[in-house]
Protein backbone atom coordinates (compact mmCIF):
# COMPACT_ATOMS: atom_id res chain seq x y z
CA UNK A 1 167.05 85.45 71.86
CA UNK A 2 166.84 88.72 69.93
CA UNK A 3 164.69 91.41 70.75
CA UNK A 4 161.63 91.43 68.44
CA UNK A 5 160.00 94.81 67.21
CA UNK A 6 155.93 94.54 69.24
CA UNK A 7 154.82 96.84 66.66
CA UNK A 8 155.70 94.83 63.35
CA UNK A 9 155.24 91.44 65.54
CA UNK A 10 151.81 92.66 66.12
CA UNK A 11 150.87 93.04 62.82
CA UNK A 12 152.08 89.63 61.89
CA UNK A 13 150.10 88.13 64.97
CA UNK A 14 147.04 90.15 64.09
CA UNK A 15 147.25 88.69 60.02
CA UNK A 16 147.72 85.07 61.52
CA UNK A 17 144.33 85.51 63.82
CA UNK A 18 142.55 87.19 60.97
CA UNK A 19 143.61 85.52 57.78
CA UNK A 20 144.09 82.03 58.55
CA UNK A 21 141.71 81.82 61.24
CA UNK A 22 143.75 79.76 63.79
CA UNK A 23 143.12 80.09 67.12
CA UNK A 24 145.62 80.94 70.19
CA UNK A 25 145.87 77.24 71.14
CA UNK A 26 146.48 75.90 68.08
CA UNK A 27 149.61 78.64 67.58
CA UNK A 28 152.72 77.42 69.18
CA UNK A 29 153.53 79.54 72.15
CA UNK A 30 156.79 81.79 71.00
CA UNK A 31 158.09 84.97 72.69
CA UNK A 32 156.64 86.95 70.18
CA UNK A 33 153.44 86.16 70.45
CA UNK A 34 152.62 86.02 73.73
CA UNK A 35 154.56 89.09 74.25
CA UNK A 36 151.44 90.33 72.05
CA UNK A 37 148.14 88.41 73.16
CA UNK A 38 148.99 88.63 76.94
CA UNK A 39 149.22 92.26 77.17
CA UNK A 40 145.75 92.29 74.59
CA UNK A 41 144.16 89.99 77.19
CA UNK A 42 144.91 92.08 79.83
CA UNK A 43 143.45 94.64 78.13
CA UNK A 44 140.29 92.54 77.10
CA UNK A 45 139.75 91.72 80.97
CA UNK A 46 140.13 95.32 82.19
CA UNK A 47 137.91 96.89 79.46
CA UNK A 48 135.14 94.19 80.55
CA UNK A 49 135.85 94.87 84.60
CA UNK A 50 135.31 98.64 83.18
CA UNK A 51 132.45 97.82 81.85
CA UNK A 52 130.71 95.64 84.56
CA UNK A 53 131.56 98.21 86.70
CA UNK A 54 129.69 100.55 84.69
CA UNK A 55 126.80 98.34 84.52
CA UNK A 56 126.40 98.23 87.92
CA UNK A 57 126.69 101.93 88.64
CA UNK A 58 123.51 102.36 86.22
CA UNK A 59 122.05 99.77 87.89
CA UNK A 60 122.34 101.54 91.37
CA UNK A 61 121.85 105.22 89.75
CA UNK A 62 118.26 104.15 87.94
CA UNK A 63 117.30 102.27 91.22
CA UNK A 64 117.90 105.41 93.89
CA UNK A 65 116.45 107.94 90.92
CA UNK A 66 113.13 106.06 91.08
CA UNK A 67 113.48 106.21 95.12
CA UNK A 68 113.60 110.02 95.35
CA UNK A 69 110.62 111.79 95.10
CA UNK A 70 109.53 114.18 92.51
CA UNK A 71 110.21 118.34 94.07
CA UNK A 72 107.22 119.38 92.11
CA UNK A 73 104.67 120.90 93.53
CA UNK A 74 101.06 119.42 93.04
CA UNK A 75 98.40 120.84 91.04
CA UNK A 76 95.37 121.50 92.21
CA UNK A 77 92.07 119.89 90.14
CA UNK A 78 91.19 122.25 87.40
CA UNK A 79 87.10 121.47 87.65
CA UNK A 80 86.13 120.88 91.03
CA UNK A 81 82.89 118.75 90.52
CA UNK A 82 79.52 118.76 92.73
CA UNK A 83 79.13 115.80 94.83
CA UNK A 84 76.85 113.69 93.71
CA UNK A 85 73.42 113.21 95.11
CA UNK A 86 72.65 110.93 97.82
CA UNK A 87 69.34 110.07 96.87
CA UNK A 88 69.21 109.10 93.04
CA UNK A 89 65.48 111.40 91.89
CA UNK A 90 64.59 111.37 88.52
CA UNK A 91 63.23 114.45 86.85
CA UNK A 92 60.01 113.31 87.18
CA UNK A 93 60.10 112.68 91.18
CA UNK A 94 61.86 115.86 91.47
CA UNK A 95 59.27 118.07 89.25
CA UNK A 96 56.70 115.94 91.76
CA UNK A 97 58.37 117.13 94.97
CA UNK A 98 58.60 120.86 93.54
CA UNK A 99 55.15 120.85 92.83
CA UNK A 100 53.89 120.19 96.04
CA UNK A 101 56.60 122.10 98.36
CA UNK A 102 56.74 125.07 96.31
CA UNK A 103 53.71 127.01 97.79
CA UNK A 104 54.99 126.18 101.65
CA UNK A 105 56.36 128.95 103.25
CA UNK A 106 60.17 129.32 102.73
CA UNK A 107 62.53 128.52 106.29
CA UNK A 108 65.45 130.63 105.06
CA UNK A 109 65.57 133.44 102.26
CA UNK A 110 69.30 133.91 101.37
CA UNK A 111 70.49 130.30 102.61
CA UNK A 112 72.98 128.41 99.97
CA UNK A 113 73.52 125.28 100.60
CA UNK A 114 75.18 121.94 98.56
CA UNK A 115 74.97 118.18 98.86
CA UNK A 116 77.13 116.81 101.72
CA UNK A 117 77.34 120.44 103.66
CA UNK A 118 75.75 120.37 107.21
CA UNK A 119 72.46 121.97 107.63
CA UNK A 120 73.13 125.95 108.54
CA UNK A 121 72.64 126.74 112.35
CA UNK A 122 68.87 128.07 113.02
CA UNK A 123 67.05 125.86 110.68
CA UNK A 124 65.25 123.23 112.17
CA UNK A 125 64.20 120.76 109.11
CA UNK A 126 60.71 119.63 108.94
CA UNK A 127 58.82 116.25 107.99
CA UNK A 128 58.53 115.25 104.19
CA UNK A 129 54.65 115.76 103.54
CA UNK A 130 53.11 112.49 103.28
CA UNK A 131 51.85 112.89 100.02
CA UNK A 132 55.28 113.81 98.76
CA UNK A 133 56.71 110.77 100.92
CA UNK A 134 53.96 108.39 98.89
CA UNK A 135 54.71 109.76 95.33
CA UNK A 136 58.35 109.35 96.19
CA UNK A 137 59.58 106.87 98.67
CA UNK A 138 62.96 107.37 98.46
CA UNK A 139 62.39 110.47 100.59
CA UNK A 140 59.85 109.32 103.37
CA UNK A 141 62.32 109.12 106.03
CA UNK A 142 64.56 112.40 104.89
CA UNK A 143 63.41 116.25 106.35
CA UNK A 144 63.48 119.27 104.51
CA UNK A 145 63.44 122.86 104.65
CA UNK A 146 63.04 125.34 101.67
CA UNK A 147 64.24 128.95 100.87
CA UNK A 148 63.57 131.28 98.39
CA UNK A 149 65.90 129.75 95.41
CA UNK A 150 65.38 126.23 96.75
CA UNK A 151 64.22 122.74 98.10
CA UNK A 152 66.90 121.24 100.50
CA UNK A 153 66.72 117.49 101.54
CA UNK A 154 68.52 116.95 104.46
CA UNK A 155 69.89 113.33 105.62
CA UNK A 156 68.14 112.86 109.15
CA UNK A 157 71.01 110.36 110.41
CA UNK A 158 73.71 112.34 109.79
CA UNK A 159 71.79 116.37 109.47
CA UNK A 160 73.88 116.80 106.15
CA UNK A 161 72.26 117.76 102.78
CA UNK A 162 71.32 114.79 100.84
CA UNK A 163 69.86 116.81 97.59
CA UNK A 164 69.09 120.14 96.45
CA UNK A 165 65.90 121.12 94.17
CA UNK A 166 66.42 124.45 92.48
CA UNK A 167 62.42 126.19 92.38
CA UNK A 168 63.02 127.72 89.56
CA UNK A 169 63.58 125.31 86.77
CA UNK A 170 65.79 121.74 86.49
């Protein structure tokens, strides 16, 4: 059989595909065509192992990127907020506990304390007045003490600050 030019046999295989729209099993199998579609499938099959392989290393790459953890370092909060009360006071039960532990004489002078700190060393907490425990029950079981700026509740289970009443205003 002659040798047949791939280039211009190509082009003729590629019109037959194209124009008439026959498929490879319907074209009789001659040396010039499969000289053509067998090296194009071999093509086709690598290109697609190519691209599985590809597949899968983006798999593996987006899977061990989510594994590693971030080197940044954390920020700290911006607003550090107050700790909430323990005991839940209106403004009314707290203008009613001012008014009748403000004229006692104060336990500290320059003490500050917040809710959820331990009561300072030295300070020995006294009893809720019973007429401050009956206008406000909430506090009949807590202590107290009181300095110069303020009214400190303590916690008597656990000696830890449970509120603070500033004397001055609310």
């Amino acid at each position: 059989m002659p040798e047949l030019d791939v280039r211009r046999g190509s082009a003729i295989s590629l019109e037959l595909f194209h124009y008439e729209k026959v498929q490879l099993n319907q074209v009789p199998p001659t040396r010039a065509i499969l000289t053509l579609v067998l090296p194009m499938r071999a093509i086709q099959e690598d290109s697609m192992r190519k691209a599985w392989i590809t597949a899968g290393l983006a798999l593996m790459l987006s899977c061990l990127g989510s594994a590693v953890p971030a080197q940044t370092t954390p920020q700290q909060p911006q607003d550090v907020l107050a700790p909430a009360p323990k005991l839940n006071l209106t403004l009314e039960q707290r203008h009613t506990i001012r008014e009748l532990v403000k004229d006692m004489k104060a336990d500290a002078a320059d003490v500050e304390t917040e809710i959820g700190d331990p009561i300072p060393q030295g300070i020995n907490p006294r009893p809720m007045p019973s007429d401050v425990a009956q206008k406000v029950p909430q506090v009949k079981s807590h202590r107290f003490f009181l300095t110069a700026q303020q009214i400190v509740i303590v916690d008597p289970k656990d000696n830890k600050v449970a509120d603070v009443i500033k004397l001055g205003t609310d």
